[in-house]
C-alpha atoms as a PDB file:
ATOM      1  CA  UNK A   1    -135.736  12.505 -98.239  1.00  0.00           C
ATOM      2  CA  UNK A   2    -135.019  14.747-100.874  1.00  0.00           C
ATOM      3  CA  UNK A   3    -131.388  14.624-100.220  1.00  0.00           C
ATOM      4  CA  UNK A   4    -131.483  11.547-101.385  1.00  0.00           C
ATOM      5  CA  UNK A   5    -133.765  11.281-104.094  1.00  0.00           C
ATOM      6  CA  UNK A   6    -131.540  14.456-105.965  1.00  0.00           C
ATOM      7  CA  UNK A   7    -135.050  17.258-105.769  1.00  0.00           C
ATOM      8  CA  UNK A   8    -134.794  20.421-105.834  1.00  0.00           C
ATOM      9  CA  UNK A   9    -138.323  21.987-105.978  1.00  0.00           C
ATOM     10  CA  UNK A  10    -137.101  25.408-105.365  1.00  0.00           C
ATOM     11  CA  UNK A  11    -135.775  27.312-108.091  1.00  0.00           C
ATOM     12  CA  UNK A  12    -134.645  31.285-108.467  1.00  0.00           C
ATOM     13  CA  UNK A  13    -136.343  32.908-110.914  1.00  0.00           C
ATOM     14  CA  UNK A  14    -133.771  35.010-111.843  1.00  0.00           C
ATOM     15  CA  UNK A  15    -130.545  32.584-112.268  1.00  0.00           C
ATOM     16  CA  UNK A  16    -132.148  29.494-112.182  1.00  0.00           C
ATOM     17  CA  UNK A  17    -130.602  27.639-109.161  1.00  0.00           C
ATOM     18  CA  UNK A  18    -132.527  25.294-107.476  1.00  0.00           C
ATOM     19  CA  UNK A  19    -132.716  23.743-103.955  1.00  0.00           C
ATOM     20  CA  UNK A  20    -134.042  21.398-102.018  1.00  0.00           C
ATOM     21  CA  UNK A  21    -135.257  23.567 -98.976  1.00  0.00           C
ATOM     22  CA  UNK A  22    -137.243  26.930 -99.433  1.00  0.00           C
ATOM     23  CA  UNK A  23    -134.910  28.436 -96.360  1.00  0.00           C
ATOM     24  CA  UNK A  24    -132.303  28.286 -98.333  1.00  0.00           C
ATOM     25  CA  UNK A  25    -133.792  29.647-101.758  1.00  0.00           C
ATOM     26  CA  UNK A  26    -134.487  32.611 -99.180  1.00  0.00           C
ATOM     27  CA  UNK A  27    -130.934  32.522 -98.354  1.00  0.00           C
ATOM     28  CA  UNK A  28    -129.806  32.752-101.867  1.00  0.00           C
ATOM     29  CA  UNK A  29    -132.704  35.695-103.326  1.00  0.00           C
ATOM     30  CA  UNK A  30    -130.863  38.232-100.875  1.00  0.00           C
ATOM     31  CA  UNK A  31    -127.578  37.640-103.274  1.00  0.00           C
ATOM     32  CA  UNK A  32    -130.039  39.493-105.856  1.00  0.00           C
ATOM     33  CA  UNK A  33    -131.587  42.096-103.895  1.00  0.00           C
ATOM     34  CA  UNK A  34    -128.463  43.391-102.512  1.00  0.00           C
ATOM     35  CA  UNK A  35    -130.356  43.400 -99.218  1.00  0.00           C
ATOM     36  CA  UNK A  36    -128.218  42.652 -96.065  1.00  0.00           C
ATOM     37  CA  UNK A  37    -130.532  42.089 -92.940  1.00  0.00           C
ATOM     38  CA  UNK A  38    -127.924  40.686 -90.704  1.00  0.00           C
ATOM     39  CA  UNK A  39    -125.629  43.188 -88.664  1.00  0.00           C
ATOM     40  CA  UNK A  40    -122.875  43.759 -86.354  1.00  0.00           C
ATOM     41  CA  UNK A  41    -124.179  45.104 -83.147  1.00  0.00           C
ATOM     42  CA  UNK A  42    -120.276  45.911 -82.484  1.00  0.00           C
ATOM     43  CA  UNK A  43    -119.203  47.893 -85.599  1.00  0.00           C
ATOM     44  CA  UNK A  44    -122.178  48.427 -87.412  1.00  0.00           C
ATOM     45  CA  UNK A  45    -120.980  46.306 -90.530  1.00  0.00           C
ATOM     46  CA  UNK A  46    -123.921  44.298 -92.335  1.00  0.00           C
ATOM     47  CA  UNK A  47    -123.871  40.563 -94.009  1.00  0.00           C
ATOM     48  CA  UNK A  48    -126.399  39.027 -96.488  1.00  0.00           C
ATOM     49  CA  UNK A  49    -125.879  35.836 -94.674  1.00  0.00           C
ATOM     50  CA  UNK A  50    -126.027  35.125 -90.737  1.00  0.00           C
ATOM     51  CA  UNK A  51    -123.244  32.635 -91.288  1.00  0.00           C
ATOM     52  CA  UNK A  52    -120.806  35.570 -92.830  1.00  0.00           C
ATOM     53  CA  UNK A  53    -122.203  37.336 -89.591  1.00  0.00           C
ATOM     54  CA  UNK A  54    -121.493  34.860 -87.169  1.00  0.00           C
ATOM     55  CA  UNK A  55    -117.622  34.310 -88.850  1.00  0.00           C
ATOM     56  CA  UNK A  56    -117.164  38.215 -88.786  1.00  0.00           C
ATOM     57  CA  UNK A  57    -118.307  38.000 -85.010  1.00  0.00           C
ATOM     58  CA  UNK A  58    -114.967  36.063 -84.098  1.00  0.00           C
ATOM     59  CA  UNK A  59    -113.436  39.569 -84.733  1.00  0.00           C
ATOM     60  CA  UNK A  60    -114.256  40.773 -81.874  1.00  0.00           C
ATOM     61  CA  UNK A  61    -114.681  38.112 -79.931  1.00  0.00           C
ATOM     62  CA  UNK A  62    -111.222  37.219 -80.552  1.00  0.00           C
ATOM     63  CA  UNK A  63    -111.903  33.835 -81.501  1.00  0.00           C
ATOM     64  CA  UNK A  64    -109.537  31.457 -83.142  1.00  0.00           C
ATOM     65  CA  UNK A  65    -111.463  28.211 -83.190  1.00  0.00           C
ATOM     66  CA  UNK A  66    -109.431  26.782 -86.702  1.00  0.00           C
ATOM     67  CA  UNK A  67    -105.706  25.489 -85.170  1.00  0.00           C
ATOM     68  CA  UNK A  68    -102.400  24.422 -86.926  1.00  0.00           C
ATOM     69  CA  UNK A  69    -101.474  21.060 -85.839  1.00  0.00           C
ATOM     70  CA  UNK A  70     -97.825  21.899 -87.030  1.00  0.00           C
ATOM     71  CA  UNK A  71     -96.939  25.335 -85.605  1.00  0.00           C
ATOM     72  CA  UNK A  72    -100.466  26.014 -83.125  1.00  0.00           C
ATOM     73  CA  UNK A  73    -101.321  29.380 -85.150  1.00  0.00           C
ATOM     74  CA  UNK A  74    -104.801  29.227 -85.316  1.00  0.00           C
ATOM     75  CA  UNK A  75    -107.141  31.620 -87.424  1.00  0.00           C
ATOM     76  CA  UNK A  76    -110.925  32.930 -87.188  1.00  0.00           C
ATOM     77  CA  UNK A  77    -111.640  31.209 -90.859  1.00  0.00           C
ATOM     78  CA  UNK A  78    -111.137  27.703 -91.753  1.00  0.00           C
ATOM     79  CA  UNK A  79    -109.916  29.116 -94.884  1.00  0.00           C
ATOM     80  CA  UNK A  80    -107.721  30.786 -93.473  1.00  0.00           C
ATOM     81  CA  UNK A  81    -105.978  27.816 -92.293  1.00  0.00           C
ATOM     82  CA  UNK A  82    -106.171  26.199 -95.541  1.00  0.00           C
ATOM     83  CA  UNK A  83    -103.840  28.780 -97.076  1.00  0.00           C
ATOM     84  CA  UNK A  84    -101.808  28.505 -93.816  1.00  0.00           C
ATOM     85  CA  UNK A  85    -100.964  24.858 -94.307  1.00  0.00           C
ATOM     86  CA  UNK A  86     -99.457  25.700 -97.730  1.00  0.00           C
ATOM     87  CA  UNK A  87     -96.407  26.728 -96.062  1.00  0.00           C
ATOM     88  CA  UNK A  88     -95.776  23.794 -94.146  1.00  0.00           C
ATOM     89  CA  UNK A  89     -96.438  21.771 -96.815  1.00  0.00           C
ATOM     90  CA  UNK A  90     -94.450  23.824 -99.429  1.00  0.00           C
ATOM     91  CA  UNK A  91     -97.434  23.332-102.773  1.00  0.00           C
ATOM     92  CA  UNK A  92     -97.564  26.213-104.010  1.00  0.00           C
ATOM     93  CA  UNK A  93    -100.712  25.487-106.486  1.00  0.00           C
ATOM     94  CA  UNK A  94    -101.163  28.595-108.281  1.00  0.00           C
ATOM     95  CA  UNK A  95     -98.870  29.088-111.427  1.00  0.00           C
ATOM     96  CA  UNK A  96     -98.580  31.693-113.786  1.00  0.00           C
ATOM     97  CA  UNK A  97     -98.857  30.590-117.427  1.00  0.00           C
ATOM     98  CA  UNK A  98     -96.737  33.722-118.715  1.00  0.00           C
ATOM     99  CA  UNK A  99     -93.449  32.654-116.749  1.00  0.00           C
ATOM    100  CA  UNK A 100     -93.731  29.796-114.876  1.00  0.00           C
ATOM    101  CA  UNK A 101     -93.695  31.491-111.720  1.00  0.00           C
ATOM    102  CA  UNK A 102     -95.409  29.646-108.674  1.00  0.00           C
ATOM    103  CA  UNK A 103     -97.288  31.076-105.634  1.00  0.00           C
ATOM    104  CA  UNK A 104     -98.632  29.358-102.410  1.00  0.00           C
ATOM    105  CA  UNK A 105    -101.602  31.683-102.262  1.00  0.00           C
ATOM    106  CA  UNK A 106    -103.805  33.019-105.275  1.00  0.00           C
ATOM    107  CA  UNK A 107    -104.015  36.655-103.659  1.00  0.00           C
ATOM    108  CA  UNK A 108    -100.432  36.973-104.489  1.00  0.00           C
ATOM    109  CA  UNK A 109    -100.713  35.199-107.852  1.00  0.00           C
ATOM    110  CA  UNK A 110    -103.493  37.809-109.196  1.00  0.00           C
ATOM    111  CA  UNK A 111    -101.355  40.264-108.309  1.00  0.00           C
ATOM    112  CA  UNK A 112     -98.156  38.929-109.577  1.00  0.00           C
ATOM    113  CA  UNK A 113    -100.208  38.445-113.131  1.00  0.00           C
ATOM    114  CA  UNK A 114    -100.614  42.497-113.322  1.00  0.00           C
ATOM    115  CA  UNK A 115     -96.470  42.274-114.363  1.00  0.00           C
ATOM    116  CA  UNK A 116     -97.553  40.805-117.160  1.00  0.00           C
ATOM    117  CA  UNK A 117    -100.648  43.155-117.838  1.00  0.00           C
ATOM    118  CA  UNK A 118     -99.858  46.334-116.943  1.00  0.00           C
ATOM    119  CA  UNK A 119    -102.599  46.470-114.937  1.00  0.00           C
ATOM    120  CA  UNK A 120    -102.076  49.457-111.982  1.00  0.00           C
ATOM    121  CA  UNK A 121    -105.223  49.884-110.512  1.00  0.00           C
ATOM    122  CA  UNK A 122    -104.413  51.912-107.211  1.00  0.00           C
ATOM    123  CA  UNK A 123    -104.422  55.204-108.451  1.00  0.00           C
ATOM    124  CA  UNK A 124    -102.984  58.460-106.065  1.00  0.00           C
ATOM    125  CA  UNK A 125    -105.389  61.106-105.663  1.00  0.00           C
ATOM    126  CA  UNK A 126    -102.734  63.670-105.318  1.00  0.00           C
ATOM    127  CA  UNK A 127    -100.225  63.306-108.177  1.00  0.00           C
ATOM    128  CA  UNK A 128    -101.589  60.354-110.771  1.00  0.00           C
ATOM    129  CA  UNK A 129     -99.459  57.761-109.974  1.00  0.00           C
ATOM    130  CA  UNK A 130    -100.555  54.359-110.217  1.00  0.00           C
ATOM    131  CA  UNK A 131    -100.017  51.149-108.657  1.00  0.00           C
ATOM    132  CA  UNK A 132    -100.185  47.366-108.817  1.00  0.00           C
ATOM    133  CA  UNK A 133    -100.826  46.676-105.382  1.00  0.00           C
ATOM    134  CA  UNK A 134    -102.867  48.951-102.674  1.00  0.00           C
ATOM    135  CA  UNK A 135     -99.459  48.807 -99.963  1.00  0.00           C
ATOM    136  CA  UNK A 136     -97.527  50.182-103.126  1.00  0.00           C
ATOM    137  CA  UNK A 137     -99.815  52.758-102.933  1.00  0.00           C
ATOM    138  CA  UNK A 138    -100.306  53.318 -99.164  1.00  0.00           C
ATOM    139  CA  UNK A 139     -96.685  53.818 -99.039  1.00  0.00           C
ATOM    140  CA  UNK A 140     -96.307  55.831-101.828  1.00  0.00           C
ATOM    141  CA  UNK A 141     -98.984  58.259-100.168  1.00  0.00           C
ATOM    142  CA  UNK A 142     -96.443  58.956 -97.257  1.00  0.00           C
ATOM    143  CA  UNK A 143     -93.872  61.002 -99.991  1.00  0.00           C
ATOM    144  CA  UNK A 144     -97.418  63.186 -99.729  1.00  0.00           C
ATOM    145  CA  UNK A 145     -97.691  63.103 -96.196  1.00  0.00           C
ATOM    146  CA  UNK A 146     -94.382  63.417 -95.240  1.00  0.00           C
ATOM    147  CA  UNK A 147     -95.045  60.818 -93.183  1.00  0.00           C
ATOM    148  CA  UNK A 148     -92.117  58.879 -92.163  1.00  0.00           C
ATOM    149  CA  UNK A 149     -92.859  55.558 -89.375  1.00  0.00           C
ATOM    150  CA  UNK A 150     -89.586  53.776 -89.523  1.00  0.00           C
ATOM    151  CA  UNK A 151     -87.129  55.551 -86.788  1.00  0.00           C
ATOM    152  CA  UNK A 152     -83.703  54.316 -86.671  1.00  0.00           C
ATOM    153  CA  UNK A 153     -83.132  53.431 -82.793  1.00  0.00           C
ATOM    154  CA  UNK A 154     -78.914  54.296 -83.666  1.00  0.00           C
ATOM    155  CA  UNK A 155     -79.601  57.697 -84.554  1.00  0.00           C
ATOM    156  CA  UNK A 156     -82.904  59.037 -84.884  1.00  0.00           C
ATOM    157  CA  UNK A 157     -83.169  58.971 -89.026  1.00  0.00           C
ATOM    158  CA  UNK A 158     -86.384  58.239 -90.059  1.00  0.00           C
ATOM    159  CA  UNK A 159     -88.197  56.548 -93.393  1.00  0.00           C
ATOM    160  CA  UNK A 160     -91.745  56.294 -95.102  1.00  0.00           C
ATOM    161  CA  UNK A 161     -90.291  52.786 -95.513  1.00  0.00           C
ATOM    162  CA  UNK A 162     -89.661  49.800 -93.832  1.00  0.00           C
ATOM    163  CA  UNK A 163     -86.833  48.095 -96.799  1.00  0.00           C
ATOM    164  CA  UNK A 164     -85.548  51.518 -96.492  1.00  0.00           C
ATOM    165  CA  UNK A 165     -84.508  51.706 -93.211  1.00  0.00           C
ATOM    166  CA  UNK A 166     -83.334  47.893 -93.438  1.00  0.00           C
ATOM    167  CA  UNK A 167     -80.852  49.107 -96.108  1.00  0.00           C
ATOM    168  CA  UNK A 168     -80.192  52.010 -93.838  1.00  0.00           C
ATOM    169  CA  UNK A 169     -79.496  49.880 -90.928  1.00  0.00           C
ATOM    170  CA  UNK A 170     -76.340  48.198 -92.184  1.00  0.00           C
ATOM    171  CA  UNK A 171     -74.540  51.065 -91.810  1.00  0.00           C
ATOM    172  CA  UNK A 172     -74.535  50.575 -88.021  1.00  0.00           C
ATOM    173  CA  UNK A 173     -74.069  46.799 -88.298  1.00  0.00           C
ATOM    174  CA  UNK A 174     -71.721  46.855 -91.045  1.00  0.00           C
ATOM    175  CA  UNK A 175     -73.554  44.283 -93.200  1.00  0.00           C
ATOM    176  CA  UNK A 176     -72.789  43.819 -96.400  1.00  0.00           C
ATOM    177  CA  UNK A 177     -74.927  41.355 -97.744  1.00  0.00           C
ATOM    178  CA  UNK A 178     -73.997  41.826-101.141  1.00  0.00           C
ATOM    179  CA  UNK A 179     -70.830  39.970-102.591  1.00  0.00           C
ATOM    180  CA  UNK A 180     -69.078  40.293-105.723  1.00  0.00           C
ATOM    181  CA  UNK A 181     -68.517  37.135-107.583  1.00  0.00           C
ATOM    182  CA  UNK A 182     -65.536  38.159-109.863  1.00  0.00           C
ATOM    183  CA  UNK A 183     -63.989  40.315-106.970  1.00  0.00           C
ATOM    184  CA  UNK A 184     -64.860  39.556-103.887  1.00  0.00           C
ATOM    185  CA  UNK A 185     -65.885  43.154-102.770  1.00  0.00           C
ATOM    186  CA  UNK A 186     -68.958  43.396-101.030  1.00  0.00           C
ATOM    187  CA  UNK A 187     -71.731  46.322-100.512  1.00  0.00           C
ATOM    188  CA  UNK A 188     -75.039  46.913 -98.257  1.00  0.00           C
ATOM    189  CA  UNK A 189     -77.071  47.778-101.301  1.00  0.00           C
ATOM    190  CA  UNK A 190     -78.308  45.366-103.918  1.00  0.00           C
ATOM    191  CA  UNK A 191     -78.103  48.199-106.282  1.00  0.00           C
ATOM    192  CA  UNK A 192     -74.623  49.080-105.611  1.00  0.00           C
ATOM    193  CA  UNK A 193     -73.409  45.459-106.272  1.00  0.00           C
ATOM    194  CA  UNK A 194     -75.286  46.251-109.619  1.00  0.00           C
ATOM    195  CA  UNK A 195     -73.793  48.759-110.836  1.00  0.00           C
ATOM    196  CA  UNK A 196     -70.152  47.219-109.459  1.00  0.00           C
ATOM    197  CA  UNK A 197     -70.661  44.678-111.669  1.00  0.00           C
ATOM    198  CA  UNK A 198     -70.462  47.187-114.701  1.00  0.00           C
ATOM    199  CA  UNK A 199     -66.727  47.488-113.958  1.00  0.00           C
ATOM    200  CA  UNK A 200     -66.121  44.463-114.845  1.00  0.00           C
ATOM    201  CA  UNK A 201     -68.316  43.998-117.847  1.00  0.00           C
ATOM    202  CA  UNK A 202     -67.572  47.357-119.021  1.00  0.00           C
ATOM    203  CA  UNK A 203     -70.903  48.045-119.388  1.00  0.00           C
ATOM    204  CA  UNK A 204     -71.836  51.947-119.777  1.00  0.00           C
ATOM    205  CA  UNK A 205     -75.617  52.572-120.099  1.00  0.00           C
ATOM    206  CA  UNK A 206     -75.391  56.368-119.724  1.00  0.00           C
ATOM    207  CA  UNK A 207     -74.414  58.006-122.563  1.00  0.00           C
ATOM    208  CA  UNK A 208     -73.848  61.648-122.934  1.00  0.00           C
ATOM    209  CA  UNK A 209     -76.238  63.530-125.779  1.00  0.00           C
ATOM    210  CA  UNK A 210     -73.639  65.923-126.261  1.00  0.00           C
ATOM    211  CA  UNK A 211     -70.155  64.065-126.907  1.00  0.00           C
ATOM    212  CA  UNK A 212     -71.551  60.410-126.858  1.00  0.00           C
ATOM    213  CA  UNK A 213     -69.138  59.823-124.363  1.00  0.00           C
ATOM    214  CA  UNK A 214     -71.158  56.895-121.414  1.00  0.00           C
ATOM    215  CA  UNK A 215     -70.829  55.929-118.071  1.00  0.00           C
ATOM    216  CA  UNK A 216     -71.605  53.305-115.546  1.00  0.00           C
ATOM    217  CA  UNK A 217     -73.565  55.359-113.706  1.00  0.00           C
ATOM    218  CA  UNK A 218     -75.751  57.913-113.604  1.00  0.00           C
ATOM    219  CA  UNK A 219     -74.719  59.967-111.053  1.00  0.00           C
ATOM    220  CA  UNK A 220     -71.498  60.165-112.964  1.00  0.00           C
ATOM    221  CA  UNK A 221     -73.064  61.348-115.875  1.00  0.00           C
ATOM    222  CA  UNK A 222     -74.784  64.079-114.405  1.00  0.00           C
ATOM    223  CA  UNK A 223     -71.648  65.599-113.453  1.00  0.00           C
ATOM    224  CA  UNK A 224     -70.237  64.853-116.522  1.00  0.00           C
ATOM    225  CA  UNK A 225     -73.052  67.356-117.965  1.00  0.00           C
ATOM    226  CA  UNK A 226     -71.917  69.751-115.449  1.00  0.00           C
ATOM    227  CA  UNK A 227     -68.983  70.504-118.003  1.00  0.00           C
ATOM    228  CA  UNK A 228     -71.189  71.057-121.226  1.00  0.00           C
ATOM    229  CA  UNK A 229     -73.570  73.616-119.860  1.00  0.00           C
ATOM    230  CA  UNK A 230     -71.282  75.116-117.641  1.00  0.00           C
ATOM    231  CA  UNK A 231     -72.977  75.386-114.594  1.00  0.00           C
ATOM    232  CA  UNK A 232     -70.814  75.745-111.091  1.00  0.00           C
ATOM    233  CA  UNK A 233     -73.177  74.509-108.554  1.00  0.00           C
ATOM    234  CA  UNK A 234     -70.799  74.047-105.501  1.00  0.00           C
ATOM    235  CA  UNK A 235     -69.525  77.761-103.960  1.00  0.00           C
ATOM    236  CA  UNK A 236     -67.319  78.202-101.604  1.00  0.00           C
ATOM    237  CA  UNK A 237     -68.691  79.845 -98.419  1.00  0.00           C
ATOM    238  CA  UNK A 238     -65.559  81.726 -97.689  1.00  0.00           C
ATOM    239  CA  UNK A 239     -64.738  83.766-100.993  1.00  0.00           C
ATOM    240  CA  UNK A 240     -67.966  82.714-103.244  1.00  0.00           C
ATOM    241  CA  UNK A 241     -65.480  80.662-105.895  1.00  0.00           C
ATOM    242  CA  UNK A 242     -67.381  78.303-107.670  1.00  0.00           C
ATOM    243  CA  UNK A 243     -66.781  74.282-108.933  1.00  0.00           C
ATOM    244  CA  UNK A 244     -68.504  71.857-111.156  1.00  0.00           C
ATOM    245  CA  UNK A 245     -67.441  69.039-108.963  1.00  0.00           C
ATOM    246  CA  UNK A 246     -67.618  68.855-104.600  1.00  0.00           C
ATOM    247  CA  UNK A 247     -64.418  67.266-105.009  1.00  0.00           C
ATOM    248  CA  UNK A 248     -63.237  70.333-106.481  1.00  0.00           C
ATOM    249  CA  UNK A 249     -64.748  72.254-103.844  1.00  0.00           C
ATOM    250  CA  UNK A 250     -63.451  70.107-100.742  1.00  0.00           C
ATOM    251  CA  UNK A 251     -59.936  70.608-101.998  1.00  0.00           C
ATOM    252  CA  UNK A 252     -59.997  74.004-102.441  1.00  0.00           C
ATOM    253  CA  UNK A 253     -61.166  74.732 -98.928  1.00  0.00           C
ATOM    254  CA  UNK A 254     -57.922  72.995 -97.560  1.00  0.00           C
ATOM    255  CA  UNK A 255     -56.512  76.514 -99.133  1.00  0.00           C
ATOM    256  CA  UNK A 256     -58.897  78.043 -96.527  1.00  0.00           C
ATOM    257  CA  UNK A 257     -57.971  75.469 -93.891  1.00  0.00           C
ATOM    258  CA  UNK A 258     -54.332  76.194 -94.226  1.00  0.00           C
ATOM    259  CA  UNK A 259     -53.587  72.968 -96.055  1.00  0.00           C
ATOM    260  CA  UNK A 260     -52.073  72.032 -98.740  1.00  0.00           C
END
């Protein structure tokens, strides 16, 4: 009756929130105590509530009992499936205030909102480094590790990363994804079309400290430096002649070669 009448006899002493059974004000007093009595005979893993338990169960029981009735992916949580319907239905609820961005899940939201705050909480052990997301992070860790999971099945190259070897990739398939809108050329690197574009709007963002002259790129520059602090870092293998420039190099080992 008291589900209808609105009482709630049993109240928390420590927060104040009431209920109308005293099973359930023992439910909610382990949320204080820390205490979690109800555990995983499977991996050990404990839960303050037997309901967490039994949804943590489907694990490994491999149970999906939640289904899509669009697509027939079905998931162990029914929130799970909540966030899943998003994408059929294309809301994407969760919008940042700073820029007007929208997301379809709030997971990705919080962490879009460290752009705007700086916020890199994922710290490497190792060199300092910090992060805004933990897979940032994990794959940063492999540069450590050496580790490198992404094999090319062309020709064996490997990468700690899987956009890496996507990029890598096109230069077996020829892809170039990347078109030029004022010329028409086209490149496999998002990057590259970047700094292509620089040609045309004679931008030069790399400026030299020495004789202010500036480039469109930096790689350009750096050989450009070559020339004020006279270093010669490509030798010839043959006679020990040294260049500023591999250019330089290559065409004096035609001289070698028997070329002209």
């Amino acid at each position: 009756m008291r589900i209808h009448s609105g009482e709630r006899p049993y109240k928390c002493t420590i927060c104040g929130k009431s209920s109308n059974q005293s099973s359930n004000l023992k439910s909610h007093m382990i949320i204080h105590s820390g205490e979690c009595p109800y555990k995983c005979t499977s991996c050990g893993k404990s839960f303050k509530q037997s309901k967490n338990l039994k949804m943590h169960m489907r694990v490994h029981n491999s149970e999906h009992p939640y289904k899509c009735s669009n697509c027939g992916k079905s998931f162990n949580q029914s929130s799970n499936l909540k966030s899943h319907m998003i994408i059929h239905s294309g809301e994407r609820p969760y919008k940042c205030t700073s820029c007007g961005k929208s997301f379809k899940r709030s997971d990705n939201f919080k962490i879009h909102m460290r752009v705007h705050s700086g916020e890199h909480p994922y710290k490497c052990k190792v060199c300092g480094k910090s992060f805004n997301q933990s897979t940032n992070l994990k794959t940063h860790m492999r540069i450590h590790n050496s580790e490198h999971p992404y094999k090319c099945t062309s020709c064996g190259k490997s990468f700690n990363r899987s956009d890496t070897l996507k990029v890598h990739m096109r230069v077996h398939s020829g892809e170039r994804p990347y078109k030029c809108k004022v010329c028409g050329k086209s490149f496999n690197q998002s990057t590259n079309l970047k700094t292509h574009v620089r040609i045309h709007n004679s931008e030069h963002p790399y400026k030299c400290t020495s004789c202010g002259k500036s480039f469109n790129r930096s790689d350009t520059l750096n050989i450009h430096m070559i020339n004020h602090n006279g270093e010669l870092p490509y030798e010839c293998t043959n006679c020990g002649k040294s260049f500023n420039r591999s250019s330089s190099l290559k065409r004096h080992m035609r001289i070698h070669n028997g070329r002209s």
